[in-house]
N, C-alpha and C. Protein backbone atom coordinates (compact mmCIF):
# COMPACT_ATOMS: atom_id res chain seq x y z
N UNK A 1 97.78 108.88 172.73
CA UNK A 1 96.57 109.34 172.11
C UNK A 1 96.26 108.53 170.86
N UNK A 2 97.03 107.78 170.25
CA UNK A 2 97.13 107.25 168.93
C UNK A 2 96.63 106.07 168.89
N UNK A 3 97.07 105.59 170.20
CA UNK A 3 96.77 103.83 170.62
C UNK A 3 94.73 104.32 171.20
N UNK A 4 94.83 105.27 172.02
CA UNK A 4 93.32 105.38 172.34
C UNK A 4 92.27 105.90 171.30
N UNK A 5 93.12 106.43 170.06
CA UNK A 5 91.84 107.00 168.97
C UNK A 5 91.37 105.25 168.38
N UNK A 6 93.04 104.29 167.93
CA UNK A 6 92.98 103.09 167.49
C UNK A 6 91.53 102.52 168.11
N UNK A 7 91.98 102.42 169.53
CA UNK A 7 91.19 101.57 170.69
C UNK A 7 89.36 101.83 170.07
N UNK A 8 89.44 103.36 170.09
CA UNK A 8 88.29 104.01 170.20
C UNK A 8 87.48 103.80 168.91
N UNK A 9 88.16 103.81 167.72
CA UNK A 9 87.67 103.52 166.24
C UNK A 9 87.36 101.95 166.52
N UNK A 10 88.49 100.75 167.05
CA UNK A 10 88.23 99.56 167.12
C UNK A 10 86.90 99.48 167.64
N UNK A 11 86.28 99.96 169.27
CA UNK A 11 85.19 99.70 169.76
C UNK A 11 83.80 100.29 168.88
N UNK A 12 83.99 101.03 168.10
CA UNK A 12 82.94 101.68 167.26
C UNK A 12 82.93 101.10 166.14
N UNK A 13 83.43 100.44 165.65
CA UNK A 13 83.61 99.34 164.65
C UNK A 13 83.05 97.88 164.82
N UNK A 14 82.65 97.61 166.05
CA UNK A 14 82.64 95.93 166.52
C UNK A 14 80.72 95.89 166.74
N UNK A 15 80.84 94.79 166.36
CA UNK A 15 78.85 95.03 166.20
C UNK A 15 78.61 93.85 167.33
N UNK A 16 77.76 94.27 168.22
CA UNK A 16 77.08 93.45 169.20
C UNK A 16 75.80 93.36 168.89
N UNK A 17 75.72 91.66 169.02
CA UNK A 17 74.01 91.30 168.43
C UNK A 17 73.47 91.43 170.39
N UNK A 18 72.36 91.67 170.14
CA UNK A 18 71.50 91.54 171.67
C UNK A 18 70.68 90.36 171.71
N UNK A 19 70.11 89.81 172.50
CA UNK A 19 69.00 88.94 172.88
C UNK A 19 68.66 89.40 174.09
N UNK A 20 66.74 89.93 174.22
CA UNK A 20 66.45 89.87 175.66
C UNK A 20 67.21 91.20 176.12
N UNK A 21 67.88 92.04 175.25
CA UNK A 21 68.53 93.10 175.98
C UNK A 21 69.58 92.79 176.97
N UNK A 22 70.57 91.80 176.19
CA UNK A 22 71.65 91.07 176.76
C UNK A 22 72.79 90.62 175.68
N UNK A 23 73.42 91.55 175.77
CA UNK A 23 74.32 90.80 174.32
C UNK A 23 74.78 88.96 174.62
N UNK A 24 75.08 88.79 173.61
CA UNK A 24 75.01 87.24 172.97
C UNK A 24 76.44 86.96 173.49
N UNK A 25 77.58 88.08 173.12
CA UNK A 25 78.95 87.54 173.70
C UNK A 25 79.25 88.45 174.35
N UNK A 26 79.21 87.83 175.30
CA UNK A 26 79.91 89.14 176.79
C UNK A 26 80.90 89.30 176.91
N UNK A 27 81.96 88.32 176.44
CA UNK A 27 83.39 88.49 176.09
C UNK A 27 83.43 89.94 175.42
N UNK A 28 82.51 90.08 174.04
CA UNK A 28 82.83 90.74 173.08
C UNK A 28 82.72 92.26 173.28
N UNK A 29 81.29 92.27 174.30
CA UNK A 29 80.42 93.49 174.50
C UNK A 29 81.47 93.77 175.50
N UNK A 30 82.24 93.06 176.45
CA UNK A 30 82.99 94.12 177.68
C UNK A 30 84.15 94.57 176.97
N UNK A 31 84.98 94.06 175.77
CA UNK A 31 85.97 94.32 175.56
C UNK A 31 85.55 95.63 174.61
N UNK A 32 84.05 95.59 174.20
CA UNK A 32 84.13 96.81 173.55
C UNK A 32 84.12 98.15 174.46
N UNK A 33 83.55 97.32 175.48
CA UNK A 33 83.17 98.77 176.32
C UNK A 33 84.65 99.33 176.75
N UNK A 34 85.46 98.11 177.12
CA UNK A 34 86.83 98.46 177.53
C UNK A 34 87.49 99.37 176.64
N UNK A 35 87.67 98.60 175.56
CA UNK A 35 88.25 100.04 174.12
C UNK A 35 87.69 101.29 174.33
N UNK A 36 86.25 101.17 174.24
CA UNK A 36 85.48 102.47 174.17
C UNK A 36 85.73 103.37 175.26
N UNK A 37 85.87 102.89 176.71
CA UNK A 37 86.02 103.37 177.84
C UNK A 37 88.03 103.93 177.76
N UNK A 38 88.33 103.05 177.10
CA UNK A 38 90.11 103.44 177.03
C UNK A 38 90.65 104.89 175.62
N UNK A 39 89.91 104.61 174.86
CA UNK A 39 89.19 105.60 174.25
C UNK A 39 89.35 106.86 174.48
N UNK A 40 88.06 106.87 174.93
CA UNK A 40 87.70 108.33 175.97
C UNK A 40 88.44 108.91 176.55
N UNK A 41 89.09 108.02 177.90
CA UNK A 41 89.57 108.47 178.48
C UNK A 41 91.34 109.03 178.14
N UNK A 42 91.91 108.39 176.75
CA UNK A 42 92.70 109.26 176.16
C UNK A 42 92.92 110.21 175.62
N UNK A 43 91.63 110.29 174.50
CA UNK A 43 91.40 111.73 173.67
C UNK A 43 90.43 112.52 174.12
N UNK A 44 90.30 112.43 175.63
CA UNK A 44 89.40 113.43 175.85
C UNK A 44 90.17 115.21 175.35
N UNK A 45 90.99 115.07 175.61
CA UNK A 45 91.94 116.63 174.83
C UNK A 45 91.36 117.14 173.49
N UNK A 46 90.87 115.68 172.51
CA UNK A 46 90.49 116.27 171.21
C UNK A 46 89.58 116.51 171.22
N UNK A 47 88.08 115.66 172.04
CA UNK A 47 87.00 115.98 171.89
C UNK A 47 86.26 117.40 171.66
N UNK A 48 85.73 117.71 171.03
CA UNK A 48 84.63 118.97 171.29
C UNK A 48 83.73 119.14 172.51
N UNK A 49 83.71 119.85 172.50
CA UNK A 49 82.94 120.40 174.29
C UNK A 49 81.39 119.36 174.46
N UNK A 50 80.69 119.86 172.98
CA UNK A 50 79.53 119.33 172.32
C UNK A 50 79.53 117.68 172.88
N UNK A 51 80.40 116.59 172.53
CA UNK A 51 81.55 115.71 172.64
C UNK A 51 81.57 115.16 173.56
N UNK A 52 82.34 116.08 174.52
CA UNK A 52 82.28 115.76 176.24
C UNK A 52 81.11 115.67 177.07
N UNK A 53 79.70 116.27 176.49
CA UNK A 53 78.70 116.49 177.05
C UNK A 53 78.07 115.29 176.77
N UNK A 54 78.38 114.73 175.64
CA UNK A 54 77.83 113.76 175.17
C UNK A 54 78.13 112.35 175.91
N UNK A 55 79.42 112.43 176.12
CA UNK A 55 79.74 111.31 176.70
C UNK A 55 79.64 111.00 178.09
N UNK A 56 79.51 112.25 179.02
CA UNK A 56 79.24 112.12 180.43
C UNK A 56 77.70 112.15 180.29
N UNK A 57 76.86 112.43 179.83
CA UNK A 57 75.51 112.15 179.47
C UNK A 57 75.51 109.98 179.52
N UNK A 58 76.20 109.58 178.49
CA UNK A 58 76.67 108.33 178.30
C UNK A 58 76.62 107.71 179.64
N UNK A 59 78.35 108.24 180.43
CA UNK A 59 78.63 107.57 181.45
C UNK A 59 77.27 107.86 182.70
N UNK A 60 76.23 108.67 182.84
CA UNK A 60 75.56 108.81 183.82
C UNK A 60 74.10 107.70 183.08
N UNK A 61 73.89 107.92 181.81
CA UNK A 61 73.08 106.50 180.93
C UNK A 61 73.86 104.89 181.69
N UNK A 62 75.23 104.58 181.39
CA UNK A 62 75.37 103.52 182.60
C UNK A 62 75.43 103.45 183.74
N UNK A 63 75.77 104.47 184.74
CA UNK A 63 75.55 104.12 186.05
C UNK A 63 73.90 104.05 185.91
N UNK A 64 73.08 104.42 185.36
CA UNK A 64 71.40 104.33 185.86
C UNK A 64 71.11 102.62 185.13
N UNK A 65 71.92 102.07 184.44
CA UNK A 65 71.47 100.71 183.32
C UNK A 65 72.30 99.76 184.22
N UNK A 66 73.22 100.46 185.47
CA UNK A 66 73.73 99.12 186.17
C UNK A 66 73.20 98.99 187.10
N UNK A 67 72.05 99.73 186.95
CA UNK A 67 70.67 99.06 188.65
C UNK A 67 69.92 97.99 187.63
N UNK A 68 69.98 97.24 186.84
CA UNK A 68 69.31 96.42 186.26
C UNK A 68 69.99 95.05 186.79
N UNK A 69 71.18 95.39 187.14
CA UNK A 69 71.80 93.67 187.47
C UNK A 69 71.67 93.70 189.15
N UNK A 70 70.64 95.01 189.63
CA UNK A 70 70.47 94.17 191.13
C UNK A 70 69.10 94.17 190.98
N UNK A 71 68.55 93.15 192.49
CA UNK A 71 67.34 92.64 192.37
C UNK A 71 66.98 91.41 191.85
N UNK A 72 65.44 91.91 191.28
CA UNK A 72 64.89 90.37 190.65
C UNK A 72 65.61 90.59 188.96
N UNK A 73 65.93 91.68 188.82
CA UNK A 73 66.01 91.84 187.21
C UNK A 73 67.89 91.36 186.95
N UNK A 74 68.21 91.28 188.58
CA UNK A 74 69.71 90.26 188.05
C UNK A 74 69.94 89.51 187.98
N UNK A 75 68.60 88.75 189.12
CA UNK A 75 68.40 87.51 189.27
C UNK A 75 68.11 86.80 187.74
N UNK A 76 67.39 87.72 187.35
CA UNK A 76 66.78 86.96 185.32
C UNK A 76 68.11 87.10 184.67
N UNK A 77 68.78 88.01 184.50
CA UNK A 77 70.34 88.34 184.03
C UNK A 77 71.49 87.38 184.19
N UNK A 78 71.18 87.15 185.64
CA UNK A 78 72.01 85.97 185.94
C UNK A 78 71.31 84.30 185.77
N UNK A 79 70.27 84.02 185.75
CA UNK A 79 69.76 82.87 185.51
C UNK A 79 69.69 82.97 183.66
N UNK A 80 69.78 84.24 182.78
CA UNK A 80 69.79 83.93 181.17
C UNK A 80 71.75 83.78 180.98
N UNK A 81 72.20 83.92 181.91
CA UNK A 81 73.83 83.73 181.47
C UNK A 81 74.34 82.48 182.12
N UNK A 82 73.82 81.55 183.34
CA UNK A 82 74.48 80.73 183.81
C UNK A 82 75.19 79.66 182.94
N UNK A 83 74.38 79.04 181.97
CA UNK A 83 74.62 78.11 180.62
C UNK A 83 76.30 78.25 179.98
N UNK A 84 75.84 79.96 179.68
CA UNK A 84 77.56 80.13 178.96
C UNK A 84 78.15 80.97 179.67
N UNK A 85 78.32 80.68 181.23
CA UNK A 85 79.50 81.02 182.35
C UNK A 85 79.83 79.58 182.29
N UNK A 86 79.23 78.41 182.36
CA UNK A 86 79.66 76.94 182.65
C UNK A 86 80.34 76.58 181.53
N UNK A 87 79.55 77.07 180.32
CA UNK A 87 80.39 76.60 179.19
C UNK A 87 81.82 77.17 179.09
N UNK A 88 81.77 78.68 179.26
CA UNK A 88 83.21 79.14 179.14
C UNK A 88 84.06 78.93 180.42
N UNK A 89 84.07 78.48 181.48
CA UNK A 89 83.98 78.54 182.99
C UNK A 89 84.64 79.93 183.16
N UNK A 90 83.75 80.49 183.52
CA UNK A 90 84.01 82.40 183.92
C UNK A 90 82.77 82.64 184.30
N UNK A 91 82.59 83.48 185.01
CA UNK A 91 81.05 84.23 185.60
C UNK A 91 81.23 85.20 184.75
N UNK A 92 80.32 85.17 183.35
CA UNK A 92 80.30 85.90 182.54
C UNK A 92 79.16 87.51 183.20
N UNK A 93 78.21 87.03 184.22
CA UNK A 93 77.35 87.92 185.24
C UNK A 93 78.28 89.23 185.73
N UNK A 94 79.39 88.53 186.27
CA UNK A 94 80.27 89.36 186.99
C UNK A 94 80.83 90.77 186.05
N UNK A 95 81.84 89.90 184.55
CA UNK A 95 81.91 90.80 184.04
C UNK A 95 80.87 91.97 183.62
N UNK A 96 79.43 91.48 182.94
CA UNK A 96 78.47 91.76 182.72
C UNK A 96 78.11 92.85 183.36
N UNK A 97 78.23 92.84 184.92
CA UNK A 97 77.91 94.08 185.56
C UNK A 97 78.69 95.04 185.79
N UNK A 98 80.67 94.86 185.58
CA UNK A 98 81.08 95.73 185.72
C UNK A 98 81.59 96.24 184.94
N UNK A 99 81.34 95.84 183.54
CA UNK A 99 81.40 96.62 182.07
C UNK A 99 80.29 97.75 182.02
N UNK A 100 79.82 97.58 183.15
CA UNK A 100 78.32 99.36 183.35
C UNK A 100 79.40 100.34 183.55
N UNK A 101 80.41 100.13 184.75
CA UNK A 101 81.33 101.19 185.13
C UNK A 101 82.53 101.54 184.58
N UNK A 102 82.49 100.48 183.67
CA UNK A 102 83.58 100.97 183.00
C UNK A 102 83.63 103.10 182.15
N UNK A 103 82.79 102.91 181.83
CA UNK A 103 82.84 104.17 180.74
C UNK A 103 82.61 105.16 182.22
N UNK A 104 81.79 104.93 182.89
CA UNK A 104 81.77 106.48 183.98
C UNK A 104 82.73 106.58 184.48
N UNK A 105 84.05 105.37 184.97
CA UNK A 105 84.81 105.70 185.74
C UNK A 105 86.44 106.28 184.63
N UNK A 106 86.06 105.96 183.57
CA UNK A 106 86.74 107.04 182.54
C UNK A 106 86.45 108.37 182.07
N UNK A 107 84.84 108.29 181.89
CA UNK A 107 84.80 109.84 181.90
C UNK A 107 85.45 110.61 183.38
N UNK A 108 84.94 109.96 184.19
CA UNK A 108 85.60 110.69 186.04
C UNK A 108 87.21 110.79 185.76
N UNK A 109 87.82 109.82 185.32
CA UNK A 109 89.12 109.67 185.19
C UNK A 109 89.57 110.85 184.13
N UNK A 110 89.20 111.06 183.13
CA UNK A 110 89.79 111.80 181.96
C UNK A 110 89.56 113.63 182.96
N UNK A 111 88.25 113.83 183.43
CA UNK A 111 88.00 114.98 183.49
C UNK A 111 88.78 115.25 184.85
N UNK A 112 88.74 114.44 185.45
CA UNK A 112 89.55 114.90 187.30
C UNK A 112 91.33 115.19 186.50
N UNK A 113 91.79 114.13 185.52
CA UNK A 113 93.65 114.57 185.07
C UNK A 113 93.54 115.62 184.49
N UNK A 114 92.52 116.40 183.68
CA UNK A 114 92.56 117.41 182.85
C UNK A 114 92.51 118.48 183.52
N UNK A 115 91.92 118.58 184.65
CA UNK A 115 91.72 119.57 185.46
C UNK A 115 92.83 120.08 185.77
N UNK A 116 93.99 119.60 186.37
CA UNK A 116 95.35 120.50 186.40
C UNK A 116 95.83 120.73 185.87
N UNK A 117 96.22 119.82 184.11
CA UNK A 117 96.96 120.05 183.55
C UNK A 117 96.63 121.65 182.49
N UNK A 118 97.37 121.82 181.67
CA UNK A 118 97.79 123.20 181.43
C UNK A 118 96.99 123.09 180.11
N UNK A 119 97.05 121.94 179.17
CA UNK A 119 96.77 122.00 177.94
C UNK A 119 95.49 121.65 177.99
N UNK A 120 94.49 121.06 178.56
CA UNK A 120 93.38 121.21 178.73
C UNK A 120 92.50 123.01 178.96
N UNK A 121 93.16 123.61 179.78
CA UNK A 121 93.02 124.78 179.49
C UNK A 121 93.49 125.97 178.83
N UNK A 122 94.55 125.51 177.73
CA UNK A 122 94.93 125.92 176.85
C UNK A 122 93.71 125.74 175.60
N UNK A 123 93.44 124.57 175.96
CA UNK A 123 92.52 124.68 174.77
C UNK A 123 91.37 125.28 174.94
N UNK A 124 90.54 125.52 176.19
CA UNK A 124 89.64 125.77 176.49
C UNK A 124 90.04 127.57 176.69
N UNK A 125 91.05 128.06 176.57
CA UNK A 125 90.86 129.57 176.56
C UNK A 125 91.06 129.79 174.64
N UNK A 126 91.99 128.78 174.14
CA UNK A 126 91.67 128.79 173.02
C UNK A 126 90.03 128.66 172.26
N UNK A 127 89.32 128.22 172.94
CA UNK A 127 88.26 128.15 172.63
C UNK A 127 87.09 129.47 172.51
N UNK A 128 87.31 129.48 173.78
CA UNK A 128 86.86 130.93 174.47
C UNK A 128 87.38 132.04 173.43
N UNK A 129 88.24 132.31 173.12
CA UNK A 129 89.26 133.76 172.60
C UNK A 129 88.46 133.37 171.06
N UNK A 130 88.17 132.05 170.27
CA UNK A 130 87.65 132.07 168.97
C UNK A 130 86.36 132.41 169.52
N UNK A 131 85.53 132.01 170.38
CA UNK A 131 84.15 132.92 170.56
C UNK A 131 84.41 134.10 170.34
N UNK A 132 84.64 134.63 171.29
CA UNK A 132 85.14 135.91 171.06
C UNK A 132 85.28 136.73 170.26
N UNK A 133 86.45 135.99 169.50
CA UNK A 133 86.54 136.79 167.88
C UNK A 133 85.90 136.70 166.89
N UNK A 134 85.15 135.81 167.45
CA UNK A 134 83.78 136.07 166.00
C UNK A 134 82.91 137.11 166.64
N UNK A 135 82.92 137.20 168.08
CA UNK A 135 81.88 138.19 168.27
C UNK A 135 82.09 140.09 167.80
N UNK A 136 83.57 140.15 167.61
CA UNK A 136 83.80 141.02 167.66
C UNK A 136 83.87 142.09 166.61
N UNK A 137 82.93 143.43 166.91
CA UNK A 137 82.17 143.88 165.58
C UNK A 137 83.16 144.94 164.77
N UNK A 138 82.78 144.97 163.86
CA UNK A 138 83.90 145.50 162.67
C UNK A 138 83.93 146.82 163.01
N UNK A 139 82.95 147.54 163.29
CA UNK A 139 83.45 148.74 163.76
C UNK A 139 84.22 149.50 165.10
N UNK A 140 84.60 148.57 166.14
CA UNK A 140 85.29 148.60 167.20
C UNK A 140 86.29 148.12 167.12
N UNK A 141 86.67 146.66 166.98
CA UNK A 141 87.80 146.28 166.88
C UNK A 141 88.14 145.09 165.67
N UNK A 142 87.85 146.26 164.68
CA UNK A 142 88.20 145.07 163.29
C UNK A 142 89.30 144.64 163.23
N UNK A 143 90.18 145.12 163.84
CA UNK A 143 92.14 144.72 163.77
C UNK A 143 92.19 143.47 163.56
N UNK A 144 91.22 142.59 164.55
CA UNK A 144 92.07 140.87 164.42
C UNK A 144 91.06 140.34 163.45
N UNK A 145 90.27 140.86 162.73
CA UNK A 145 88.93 140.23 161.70
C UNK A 145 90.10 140.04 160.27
N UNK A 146 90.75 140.58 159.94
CA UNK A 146 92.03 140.02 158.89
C UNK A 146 92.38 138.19 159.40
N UNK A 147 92.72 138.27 160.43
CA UNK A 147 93.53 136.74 161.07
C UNK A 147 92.29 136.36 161.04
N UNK A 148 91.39 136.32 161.15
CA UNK A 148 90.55 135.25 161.75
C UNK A 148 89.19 134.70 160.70
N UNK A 149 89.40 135.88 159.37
CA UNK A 149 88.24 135.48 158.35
C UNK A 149 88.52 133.96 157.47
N UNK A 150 89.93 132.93 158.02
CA UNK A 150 89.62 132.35 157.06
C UNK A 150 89.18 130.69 158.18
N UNK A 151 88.39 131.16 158.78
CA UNK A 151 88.27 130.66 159.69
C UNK A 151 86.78 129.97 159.22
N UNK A 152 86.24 130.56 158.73
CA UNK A 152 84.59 130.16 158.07
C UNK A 152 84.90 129.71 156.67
N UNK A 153 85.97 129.49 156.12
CA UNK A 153 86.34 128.83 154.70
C UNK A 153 85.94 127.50 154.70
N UNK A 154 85.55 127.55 153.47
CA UNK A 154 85.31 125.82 152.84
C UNK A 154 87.18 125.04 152.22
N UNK A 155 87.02 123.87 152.41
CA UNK A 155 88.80 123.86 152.50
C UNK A 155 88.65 124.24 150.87
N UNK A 156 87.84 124.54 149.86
CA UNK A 156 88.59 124.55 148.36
C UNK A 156 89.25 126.03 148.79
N UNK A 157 88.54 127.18 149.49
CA UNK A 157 88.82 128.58 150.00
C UNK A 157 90.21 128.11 150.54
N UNK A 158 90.38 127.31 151.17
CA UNK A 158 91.76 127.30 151.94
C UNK A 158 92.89 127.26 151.54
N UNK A 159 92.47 126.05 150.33
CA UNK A 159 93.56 125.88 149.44
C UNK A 159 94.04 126.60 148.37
N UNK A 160 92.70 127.33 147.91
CA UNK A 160 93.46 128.50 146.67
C UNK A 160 93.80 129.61 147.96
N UNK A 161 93.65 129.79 148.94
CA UNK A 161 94.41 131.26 149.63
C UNK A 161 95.78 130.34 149.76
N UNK A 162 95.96 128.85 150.30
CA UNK A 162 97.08 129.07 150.81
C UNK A 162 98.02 128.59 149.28
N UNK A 163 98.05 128.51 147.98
CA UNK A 163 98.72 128.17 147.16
C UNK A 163 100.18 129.13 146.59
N UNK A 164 100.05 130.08 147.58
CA UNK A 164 101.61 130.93 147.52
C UNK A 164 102.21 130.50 148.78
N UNK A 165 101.97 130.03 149.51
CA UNK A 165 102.78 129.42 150.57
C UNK A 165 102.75 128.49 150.19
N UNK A 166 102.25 127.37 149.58
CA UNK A 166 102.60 125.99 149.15
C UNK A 166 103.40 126.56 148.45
N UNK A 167 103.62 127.13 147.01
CA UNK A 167 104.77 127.12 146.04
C UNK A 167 106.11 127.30 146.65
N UNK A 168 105.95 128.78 147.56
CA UNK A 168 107.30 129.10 148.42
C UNK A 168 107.76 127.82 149.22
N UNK A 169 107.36 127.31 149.82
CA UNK A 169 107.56 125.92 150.35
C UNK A 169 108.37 125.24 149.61
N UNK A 170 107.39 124.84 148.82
CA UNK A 170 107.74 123.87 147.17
C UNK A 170 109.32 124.17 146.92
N UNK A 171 109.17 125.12 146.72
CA UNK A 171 110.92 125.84 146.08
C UNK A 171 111.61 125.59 147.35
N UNK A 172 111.47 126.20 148.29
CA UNK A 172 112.37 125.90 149.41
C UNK A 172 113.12 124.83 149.59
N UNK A 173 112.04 123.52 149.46
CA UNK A 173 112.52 122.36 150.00
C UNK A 173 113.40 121.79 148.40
N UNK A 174 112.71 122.18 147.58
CA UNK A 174 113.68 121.82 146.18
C UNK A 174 115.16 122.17 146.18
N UNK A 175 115.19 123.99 146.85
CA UNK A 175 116.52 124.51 147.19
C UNK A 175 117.62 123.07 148.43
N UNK A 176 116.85 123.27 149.36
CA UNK A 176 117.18 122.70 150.02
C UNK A 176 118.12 121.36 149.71
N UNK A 177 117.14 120.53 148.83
CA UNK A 177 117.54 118.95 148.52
C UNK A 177 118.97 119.31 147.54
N UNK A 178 119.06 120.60 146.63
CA UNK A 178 120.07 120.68 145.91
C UNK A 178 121.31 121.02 146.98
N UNK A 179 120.97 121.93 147.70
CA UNK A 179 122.21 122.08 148.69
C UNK A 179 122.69 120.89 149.35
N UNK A 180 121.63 120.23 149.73
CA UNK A 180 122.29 119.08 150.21
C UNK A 180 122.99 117.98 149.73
N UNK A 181 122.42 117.81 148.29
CA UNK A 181 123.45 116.32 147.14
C UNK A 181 124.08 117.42 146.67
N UNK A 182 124.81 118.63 146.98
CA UNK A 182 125.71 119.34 146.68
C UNK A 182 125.77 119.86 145.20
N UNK A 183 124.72 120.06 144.65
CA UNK A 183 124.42 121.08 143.57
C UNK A 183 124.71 122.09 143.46
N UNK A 184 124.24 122.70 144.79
CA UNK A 184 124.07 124.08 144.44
C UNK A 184 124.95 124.33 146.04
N UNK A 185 126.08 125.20 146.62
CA UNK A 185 126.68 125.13 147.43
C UNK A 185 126.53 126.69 147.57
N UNK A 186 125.79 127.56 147.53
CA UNK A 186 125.65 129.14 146.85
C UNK A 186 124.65 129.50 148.78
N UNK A 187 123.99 128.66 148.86
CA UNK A 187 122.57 129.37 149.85
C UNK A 187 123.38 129.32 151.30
């Protein structure tokens, strides 16, 4: 997940100039799509739902932008790239068209592995159960509205509630370090 957030920050970081609605380095533009597409398809676990919608929205935006490289409109695609396929000797066309599929066949990929696994729907009943508990009105079942009010905090709220568990901490681990260079041999 660490290497695909990397991947994923790298491709969102890299600036592609266009010409003609054709980027300038096709080297550059597939390897972003590649990150971006490798990306995805790792942290789809972290994404927000919001997130996921967004990005299969994305991947169905390229399968409809890779009917542009058939026809007469690939024929222009491929006659504005022949120059620097010869120069680099690579059919820069080729890549060109299958950097479209890259990102759909990761969103397909991320959502078909998530489907069995457990923590994908761990999170998603986790999700569900915080709906929930916000819906749930104070005069029926206020019991879990204690656990769950600090849930709408601004982090300065977070940090002055949680500053008696930081101190207890604090001391703990102080105890701790003395027991261990043999200070204090008592705990």
């Amino acid at each position: 997940m660490m290497r695909g957030t990397k991947k994923y920050l790298e491709a969102i970081n890299t600036e592609i100039e266009f010409k003609n609605d054709i980027p300038t380095d096709i080297n550059k533009y597939v390897d972003k799509i590649e990150k971006l597409a490798g990306g995805i398809e790792s942290c789809w676990d972290i994404f927000s739902v919001e997130t996921r919608h967004y990005f299969v929205n994305i991947a169905y935006g390229f399968t409809k932008a890779s009917s542009q490289c058939n026809g007469w409109q690939g024929l222009l695609i491929r006659f504005r790239l022949i120059l620097s396929s010869l120069q680099q000797k690579e059919d820069l066309f080729a890549k060109y068209q299958k950097s479209f599929l890259l990102i759909p066949k990761a969103v397909d990929r991320a959502i078909e592995l998530r489907k069995s696994k457990s923590a994908s729907k761990l999170w998603e009943k986790g999700q569900y159960l915080l709906n929930k508990g916000t819906e749930i009105d104070n005069s029926e079942k206020g019991i879990l509205l204690p656990y769950l009010k600090h849930l709408g905090r601004i982090p300065e709220e977070q940090l002055e509630k949680n500053k008696p568990a930081m101190a207890w901490e604090k001391a703990r681990m102080e105890e701790i370090k003395r027991k261990y260079n043999g200070e204090d041999l008592s705990l």
